[in-house]
N, C-alpha and C. Protein backbone atom coordinates (compact mmCIF):
# COMPACT_ATOMS: atom_id res chain seq x y z
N UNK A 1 11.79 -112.84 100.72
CA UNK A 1 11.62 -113.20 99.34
C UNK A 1 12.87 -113.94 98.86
N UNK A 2 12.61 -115.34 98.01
CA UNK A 2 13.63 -115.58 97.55
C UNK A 2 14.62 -115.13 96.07
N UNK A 3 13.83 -114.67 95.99
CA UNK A 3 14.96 -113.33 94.63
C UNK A 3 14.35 -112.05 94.22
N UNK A 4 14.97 -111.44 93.48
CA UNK A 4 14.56 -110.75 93.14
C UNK A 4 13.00 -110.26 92.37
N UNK A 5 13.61 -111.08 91.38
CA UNK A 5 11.72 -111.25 90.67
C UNK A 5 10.40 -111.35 91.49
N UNK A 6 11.04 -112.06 92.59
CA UNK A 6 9.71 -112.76 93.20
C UNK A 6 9.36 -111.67 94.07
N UNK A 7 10.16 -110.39 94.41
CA UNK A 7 9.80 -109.39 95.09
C UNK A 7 9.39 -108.27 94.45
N UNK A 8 9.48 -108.36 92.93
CA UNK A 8 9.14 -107.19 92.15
C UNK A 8 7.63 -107.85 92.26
N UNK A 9 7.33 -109.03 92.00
CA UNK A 9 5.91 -109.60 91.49
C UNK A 9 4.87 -109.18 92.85
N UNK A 10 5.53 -109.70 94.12
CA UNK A 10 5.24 -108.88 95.24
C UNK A 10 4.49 -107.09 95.26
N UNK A 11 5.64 -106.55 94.99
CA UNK A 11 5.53 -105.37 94.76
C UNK A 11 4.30 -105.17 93.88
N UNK A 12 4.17 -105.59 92.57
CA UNK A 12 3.39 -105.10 91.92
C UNK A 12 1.91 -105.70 92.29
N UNK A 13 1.60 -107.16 93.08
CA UNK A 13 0.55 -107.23 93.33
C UNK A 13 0.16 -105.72 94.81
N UNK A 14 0.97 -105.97 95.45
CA UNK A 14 0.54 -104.92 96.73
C UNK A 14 0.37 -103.76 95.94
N UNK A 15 1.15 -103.17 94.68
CA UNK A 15 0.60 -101.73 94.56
C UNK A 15 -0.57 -101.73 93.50
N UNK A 16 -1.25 -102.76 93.37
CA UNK A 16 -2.27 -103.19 92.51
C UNK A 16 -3.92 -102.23 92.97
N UNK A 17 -4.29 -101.40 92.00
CA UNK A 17 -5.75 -100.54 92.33
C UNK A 17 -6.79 -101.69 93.01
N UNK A 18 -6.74 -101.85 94.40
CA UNK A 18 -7.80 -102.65 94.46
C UNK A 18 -9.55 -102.30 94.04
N UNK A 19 -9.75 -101.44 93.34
CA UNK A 19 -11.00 -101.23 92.88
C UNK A 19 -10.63 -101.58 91.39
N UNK A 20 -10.11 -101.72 90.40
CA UNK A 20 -10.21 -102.19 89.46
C UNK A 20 -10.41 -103.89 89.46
N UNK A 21 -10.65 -104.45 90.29
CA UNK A 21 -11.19 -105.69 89.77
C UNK A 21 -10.75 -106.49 88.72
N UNK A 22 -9.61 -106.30 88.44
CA UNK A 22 -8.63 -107.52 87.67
C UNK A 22 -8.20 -108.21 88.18
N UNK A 23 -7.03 -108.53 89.30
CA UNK A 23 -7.02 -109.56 90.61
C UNK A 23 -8.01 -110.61 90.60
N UNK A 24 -7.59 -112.00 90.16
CA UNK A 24 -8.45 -113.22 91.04
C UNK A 24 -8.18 -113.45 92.52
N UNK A 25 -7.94 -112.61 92.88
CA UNK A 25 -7.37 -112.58 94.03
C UNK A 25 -8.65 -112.12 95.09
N UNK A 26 -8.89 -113.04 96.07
CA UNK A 26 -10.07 -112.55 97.16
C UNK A 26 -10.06 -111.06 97.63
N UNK A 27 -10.76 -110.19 97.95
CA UNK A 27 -11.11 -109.02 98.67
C UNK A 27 -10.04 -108.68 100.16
N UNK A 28 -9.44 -107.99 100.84
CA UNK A 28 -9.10 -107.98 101.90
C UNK A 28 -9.89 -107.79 102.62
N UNK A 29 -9.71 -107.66 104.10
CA UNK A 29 -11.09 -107.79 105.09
C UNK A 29 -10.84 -106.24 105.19
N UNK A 30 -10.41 -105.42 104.75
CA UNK A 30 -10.83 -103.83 104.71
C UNK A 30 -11.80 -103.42 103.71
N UNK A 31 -11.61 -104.13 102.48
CA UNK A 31 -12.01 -103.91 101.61
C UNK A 31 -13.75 -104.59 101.42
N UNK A 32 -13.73 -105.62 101.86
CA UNK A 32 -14.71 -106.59 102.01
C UNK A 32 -16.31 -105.81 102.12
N UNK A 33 -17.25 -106.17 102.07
CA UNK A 33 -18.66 -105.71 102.11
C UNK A 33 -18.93 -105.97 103.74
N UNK A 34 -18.86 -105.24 105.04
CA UNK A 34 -19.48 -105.41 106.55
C UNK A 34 -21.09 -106.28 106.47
N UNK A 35 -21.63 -107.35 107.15
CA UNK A 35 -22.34 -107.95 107.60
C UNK A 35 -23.67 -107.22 107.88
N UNK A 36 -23.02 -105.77 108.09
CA UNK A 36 -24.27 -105.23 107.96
C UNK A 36 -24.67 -104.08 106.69
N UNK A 37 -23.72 -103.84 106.06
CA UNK A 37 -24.20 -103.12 104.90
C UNK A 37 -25.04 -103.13 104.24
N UNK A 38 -25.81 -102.18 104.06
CA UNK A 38 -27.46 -102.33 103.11
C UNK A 38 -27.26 -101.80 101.60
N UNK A 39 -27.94 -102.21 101.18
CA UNK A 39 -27.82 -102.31 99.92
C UNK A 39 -27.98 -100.73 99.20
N UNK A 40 -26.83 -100.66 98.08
CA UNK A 40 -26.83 -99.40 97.58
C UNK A 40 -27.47 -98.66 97.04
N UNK A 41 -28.07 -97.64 96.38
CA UNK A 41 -28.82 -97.16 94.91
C UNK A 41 -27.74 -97.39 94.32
N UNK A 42 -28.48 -97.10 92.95
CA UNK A 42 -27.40 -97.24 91.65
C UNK A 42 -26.52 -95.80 91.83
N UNK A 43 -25.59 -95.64 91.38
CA UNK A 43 -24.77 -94.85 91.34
C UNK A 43 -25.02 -93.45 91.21
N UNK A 44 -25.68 -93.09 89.84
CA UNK A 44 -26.20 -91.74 89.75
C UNK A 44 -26.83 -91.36 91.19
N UNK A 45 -28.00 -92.24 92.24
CA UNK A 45 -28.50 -91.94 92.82
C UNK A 45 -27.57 -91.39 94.05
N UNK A 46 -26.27 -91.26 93.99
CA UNK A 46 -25.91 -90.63 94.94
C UNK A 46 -25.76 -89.53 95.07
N UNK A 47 -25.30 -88.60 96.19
CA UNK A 47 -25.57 -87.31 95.86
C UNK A 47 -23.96 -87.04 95.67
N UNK A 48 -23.81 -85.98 95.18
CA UNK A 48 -22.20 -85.84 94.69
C UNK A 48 -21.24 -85.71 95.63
N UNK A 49 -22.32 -84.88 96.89
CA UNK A 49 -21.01 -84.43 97.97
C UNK A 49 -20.60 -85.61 98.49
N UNK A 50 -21.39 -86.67 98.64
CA UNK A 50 -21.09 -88.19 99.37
C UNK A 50 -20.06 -88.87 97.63
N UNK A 51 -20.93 -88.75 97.17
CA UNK A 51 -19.86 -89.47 95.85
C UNK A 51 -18.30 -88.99 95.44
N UNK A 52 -18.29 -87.78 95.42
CA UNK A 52 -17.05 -86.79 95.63
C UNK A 52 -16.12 -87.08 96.64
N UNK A 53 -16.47 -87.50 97.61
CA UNK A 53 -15.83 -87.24 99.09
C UNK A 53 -14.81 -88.25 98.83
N UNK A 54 -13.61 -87.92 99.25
CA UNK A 54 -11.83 -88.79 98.82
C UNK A 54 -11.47 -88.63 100.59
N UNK A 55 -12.34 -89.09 101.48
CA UNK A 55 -11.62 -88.88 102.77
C UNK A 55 -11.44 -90.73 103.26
N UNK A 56 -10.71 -90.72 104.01
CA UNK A 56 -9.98 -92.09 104.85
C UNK A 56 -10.09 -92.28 106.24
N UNK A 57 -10.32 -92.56 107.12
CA UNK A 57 -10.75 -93.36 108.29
C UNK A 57 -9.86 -93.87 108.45
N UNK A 58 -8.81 -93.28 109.58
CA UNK A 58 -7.29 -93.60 109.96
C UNK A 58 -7.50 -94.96 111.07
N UNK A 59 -7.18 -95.65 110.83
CA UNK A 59 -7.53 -97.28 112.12
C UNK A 59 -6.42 -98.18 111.60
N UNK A 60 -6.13 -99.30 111.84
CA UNK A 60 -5.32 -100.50 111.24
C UNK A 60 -5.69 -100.88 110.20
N UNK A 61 -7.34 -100.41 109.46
CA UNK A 61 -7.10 -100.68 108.27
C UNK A 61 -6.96 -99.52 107.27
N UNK A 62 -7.48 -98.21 107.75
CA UNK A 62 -7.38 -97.04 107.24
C UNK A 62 -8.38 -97.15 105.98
N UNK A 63 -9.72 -97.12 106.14
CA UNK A 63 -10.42 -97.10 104.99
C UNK A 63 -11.54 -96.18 104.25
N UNK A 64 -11.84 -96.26 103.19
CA UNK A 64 -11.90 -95.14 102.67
C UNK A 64 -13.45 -95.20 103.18
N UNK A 65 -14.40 -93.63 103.46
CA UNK A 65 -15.69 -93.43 103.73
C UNK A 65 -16.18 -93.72 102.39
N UNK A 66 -16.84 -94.49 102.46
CA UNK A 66 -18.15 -95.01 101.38
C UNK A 66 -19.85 -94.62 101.49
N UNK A 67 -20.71 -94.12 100.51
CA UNK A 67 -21.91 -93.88 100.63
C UNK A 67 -22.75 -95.28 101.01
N UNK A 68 -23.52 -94.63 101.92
CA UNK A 68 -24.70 -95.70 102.32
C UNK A 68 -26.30 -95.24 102.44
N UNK A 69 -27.38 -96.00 101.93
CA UNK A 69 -28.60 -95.52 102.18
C UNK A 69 -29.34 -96.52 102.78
N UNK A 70 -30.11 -96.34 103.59
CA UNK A 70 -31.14 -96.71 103.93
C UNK A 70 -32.49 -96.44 104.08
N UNK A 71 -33.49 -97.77 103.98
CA UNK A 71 -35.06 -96.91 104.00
C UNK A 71 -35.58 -96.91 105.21
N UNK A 72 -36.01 -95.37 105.15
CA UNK A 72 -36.35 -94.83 106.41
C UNK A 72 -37.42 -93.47 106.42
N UNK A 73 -38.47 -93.45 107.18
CA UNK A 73 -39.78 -93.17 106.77
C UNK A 73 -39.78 -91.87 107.59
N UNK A 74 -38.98 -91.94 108.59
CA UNK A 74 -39.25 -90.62 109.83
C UNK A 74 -38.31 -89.61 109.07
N UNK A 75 -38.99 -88.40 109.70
CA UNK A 75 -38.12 -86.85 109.31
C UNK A 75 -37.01 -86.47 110.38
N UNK A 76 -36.97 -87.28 111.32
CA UNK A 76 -35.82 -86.71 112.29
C UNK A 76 -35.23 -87.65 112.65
N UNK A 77 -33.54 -87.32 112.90
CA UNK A 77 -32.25 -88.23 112.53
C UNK A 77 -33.13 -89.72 113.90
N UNK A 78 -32.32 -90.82 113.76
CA UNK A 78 -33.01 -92.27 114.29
C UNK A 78 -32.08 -92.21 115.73
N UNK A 79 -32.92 -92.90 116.24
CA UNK A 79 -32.22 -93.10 117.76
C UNK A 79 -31.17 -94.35 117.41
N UNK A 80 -30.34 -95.20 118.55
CA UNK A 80 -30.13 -96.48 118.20
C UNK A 80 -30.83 -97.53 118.00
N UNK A 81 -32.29 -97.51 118.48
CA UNK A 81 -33.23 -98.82 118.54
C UNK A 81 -33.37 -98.48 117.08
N UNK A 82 -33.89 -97.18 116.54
CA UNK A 82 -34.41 -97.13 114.89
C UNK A 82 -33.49 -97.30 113.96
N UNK A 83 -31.60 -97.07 114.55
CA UNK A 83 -31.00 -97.44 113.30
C UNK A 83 -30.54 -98.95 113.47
N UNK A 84 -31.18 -99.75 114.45
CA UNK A 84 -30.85 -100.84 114.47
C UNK A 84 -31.91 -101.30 113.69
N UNK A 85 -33.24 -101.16 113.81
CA UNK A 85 -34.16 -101.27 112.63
C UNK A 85 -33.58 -101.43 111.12
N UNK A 86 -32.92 -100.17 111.08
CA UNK A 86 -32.68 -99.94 109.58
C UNK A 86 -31.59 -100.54 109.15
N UNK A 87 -30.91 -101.30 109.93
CA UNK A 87 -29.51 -102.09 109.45
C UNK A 87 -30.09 -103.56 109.56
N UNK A 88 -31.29 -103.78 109.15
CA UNK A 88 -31.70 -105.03 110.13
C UNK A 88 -31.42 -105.95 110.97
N UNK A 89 -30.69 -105.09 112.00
CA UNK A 89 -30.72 -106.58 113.28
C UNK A 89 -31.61 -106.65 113.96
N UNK A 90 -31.81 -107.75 114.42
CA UNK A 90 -32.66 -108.06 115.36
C UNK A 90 -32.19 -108.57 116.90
N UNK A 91 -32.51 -107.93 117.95
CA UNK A 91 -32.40 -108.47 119.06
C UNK A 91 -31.49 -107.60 119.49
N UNK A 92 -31.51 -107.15 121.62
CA UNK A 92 -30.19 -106.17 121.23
C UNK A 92 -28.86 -107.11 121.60
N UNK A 93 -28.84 -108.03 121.41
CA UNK A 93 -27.30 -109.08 121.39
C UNK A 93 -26.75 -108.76 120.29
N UNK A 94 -27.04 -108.67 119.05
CA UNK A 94 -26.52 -108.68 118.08
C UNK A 94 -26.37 -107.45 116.89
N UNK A 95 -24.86 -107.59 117.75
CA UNK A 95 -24.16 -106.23 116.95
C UNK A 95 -24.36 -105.31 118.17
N UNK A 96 -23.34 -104.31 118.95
CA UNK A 96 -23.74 -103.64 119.70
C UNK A 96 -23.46 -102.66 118.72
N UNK A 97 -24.73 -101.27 119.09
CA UNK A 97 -24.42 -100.21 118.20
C UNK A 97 -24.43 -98.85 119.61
N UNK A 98 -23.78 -97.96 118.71
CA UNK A 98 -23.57 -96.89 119.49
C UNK A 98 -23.81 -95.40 119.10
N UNK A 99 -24.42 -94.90 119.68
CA UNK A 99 -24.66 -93.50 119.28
C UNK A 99 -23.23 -92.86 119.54
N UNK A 100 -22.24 -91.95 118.66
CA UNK A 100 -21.69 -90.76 119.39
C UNK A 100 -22.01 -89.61 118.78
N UNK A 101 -21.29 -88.67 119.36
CA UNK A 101 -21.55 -87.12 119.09
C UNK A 101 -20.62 -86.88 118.02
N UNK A 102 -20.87 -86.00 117.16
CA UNK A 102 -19.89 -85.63 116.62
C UNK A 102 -18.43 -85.35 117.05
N UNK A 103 -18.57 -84.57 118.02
CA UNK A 103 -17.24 -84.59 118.98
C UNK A 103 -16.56 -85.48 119.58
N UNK A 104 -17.28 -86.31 119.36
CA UNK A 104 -16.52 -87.43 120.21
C UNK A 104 -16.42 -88.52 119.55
N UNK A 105 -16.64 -88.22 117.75
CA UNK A 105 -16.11 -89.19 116.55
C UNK A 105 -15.03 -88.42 116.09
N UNK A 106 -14.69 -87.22 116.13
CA UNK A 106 -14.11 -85.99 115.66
C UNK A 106 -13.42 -85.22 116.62
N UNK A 107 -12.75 -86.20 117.70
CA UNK A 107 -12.07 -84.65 118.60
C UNK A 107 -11.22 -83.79 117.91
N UNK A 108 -10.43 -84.34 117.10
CA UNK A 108 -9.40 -83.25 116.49
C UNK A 108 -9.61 -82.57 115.79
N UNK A 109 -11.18 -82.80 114.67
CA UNK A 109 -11.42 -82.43 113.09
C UNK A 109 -11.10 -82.49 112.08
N UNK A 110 -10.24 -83.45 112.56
CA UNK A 110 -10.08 -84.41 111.27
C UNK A 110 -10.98 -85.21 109.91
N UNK A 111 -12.15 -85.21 110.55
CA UNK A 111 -13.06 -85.70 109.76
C UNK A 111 -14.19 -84.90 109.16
N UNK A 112 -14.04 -83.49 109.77
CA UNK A 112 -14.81 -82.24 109.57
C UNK A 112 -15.46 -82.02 108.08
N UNK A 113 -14.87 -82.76 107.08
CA UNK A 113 -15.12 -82.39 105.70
C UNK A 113 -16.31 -83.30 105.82
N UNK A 114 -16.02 -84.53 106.02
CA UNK A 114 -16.99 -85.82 106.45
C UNK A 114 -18.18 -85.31 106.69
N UNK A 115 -18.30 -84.81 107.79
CA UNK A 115 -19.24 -84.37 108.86
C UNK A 115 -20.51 -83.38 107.71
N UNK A 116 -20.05 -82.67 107.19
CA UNK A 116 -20.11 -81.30 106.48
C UNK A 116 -20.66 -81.83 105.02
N UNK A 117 -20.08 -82.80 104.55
CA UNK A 117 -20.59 -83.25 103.72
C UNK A 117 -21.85 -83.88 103.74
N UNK A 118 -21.91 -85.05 104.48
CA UNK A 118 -23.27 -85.46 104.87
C UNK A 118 -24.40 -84.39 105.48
N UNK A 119 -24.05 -83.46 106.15
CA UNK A 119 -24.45 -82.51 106.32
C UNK A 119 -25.70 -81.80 105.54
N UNK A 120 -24.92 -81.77 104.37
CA UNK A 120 -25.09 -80.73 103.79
C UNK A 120 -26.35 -81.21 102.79
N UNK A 121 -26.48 -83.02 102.40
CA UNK A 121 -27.28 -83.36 101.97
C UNK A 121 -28.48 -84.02 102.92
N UNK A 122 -28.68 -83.65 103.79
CA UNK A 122 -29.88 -83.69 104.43
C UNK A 122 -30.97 -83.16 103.69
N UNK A 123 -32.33 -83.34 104.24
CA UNK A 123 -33.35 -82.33 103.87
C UNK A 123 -34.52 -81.91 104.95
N UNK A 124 -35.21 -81.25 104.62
CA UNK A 124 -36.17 -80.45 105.62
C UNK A 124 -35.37 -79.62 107.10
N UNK A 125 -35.87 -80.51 108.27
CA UNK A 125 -35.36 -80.26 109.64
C UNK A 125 -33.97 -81.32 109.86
N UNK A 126 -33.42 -81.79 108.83
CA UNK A 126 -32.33 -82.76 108.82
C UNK A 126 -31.03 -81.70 108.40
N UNK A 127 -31.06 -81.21 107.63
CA UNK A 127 -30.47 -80.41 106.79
C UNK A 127 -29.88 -79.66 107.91
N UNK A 128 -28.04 -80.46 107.76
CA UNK A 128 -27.17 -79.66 108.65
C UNK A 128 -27.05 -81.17 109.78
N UNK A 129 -27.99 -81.94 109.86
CA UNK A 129 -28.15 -82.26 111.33
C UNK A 129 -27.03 -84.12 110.67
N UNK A 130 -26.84 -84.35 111.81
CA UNK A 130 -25.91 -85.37 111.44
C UNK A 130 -25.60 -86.08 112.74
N UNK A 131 -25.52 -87.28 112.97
CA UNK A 131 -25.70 -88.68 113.75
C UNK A 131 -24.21 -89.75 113.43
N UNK A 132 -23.34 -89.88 114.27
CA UNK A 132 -22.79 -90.74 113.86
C UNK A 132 -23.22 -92.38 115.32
N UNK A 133 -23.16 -93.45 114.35
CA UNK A 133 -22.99 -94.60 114.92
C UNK A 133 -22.06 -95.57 115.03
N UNK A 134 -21.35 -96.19 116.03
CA UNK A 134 -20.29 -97.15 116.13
C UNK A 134 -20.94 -98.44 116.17
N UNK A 135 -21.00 -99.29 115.38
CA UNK A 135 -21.17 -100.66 115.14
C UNK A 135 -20.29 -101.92 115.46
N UNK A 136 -20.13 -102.52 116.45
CA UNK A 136 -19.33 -103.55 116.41
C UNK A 136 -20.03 -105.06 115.31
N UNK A 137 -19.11 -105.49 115.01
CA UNK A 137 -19.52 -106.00 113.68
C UNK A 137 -18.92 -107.57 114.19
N UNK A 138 -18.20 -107.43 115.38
CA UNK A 138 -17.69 -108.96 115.90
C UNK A 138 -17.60 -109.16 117.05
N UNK A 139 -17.66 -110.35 117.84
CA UNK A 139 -18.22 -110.23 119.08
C UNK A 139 -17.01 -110.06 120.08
N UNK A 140 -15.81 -109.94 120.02
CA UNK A 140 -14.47 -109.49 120.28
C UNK A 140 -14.53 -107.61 120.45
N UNK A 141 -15.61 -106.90 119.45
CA UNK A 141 -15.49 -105.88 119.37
C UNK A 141 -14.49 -104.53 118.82
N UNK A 142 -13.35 -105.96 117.71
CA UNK A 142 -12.30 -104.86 117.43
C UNK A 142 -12.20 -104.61 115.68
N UNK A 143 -13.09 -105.14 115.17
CA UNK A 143 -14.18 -104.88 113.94
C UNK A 143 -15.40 -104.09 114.19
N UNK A 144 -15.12 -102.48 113.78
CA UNK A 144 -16.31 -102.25 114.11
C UNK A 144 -16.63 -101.19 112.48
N UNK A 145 -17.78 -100.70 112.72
CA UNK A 145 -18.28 -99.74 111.42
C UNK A 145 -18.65 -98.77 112.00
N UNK A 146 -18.35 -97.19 111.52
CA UNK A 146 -18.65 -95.67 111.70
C UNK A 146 -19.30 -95.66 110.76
N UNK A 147 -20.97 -95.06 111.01
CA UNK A 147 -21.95 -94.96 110.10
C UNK A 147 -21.78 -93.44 110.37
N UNK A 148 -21.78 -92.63 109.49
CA UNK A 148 -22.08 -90.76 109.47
C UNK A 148 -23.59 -90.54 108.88
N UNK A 149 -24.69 -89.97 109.68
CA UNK A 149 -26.06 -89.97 108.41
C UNK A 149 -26.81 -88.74 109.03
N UNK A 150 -27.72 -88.95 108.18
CA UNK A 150 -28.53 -87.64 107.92
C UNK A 150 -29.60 -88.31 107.49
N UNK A 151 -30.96 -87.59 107.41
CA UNK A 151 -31.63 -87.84 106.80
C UNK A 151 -32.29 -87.11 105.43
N UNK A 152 -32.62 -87.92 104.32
CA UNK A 152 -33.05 -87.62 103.10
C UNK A 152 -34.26 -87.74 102.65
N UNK A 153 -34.71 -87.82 101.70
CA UNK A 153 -36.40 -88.17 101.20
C UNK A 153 -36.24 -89.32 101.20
N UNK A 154 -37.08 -89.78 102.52
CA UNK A 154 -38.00 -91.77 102.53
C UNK A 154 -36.38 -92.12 103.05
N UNK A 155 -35.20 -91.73 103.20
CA UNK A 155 -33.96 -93.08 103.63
C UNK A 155 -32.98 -91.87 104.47
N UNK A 156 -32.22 -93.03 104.73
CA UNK A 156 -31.11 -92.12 105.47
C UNK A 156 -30.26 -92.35 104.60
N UNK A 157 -29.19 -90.98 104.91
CA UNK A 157 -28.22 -91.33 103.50
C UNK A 157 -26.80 -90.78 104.70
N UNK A 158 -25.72 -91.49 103.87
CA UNK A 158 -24.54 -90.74 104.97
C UNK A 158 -23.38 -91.77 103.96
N UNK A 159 -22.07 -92.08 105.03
CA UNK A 159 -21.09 -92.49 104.88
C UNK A 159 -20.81 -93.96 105.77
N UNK A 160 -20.01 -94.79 105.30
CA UNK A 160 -19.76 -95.85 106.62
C UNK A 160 -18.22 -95.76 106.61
N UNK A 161 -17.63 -96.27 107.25
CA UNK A 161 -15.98 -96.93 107.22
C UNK A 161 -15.89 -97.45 108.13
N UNK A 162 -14.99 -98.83 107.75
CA UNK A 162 -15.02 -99.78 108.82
C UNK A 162 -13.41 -99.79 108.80
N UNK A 163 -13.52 -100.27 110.34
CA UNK A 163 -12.08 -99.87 111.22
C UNK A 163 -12.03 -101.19 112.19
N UNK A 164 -10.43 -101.27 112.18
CA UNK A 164 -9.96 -102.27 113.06
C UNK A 164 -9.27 -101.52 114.14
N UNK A 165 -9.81 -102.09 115.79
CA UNK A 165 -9.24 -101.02 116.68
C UNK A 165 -8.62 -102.10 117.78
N UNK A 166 -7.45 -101.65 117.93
CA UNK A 166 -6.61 -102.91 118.26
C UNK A 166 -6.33 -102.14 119.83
């Protein structure tokens, strides 16, 4: 920086709420909407434990879990061909997706609240049951998206966060 000022102005854009939306300033690519994100309900329609949830997704970009729904007609959690359905891609070139286990999105339990939360808003034979998916979102593979879901009445409902894995 060449003086002072110009590093306070610095400062104050970087410690700037990027959810308040004052900034003319473009989106960062953490922050940004993923290629495959489906479209939200309105707000009330979320359920609280997903709306509530203040957890972070530790990666190079470190970002925060966000609610996601999708429409979805079956009562038991989707394989990868059905949540590739429901994210609409088409073809399996595009976008590789990945089933893991909980354990093996979660070795440490770190994300356990995550898990528990979505969890918890399931319904029927869903209720409790929980699916996570790894999405590569670029054909490099180091943009990818963690979908957490469950299923709800008519959609799947869960969490996403997208992560840069270097």
């Amino acid at each position: 920086m060449a003086d002072d000022a110009s590093y306070n102005t610095f400062l104050a854009r970087a410690n700037q709420d990027p959810k308040s939306g004052h900034s003319g300033e473009a989106e960062s690519t953490s922050q940004a909407r993923g290629k495959f994100d489906p479209s939200t309900e309105p707000n009330e329609a979320i359920p609280a434990p997903l709306k509530n949830l203040n957890a972070t997704y530790v990666s190079d970009t470190d970002s925060e879990f966000e609610p996601v729904f999708f429409s979805y007609s079956a009562t038991t959690l989707p394989s990868e061909e059905d949540f590739r359905l429901a994210l609409g891609i088409k073809g399996h070139n595009a976008g590789k997706i990945e089933e893991l286990s909980t354990k093996d999105f979660d070795p440490r339990g770190e994300y356990k609240a995550v898990i528990d939360a979505v969890g918890s808003v399931g319904k029927g034979k869903a209720k409790g049951a929980v699916k996570v998916f790894r999405v590569e979102v670029d054909d490099v593979g180091t943009r990818v998206q963690y979908y957490v879901l469950t299923v709800g009445e008519r959609k799947l409902l869960g969490v996403v966060a997208k992560a840069v894995e270097s």
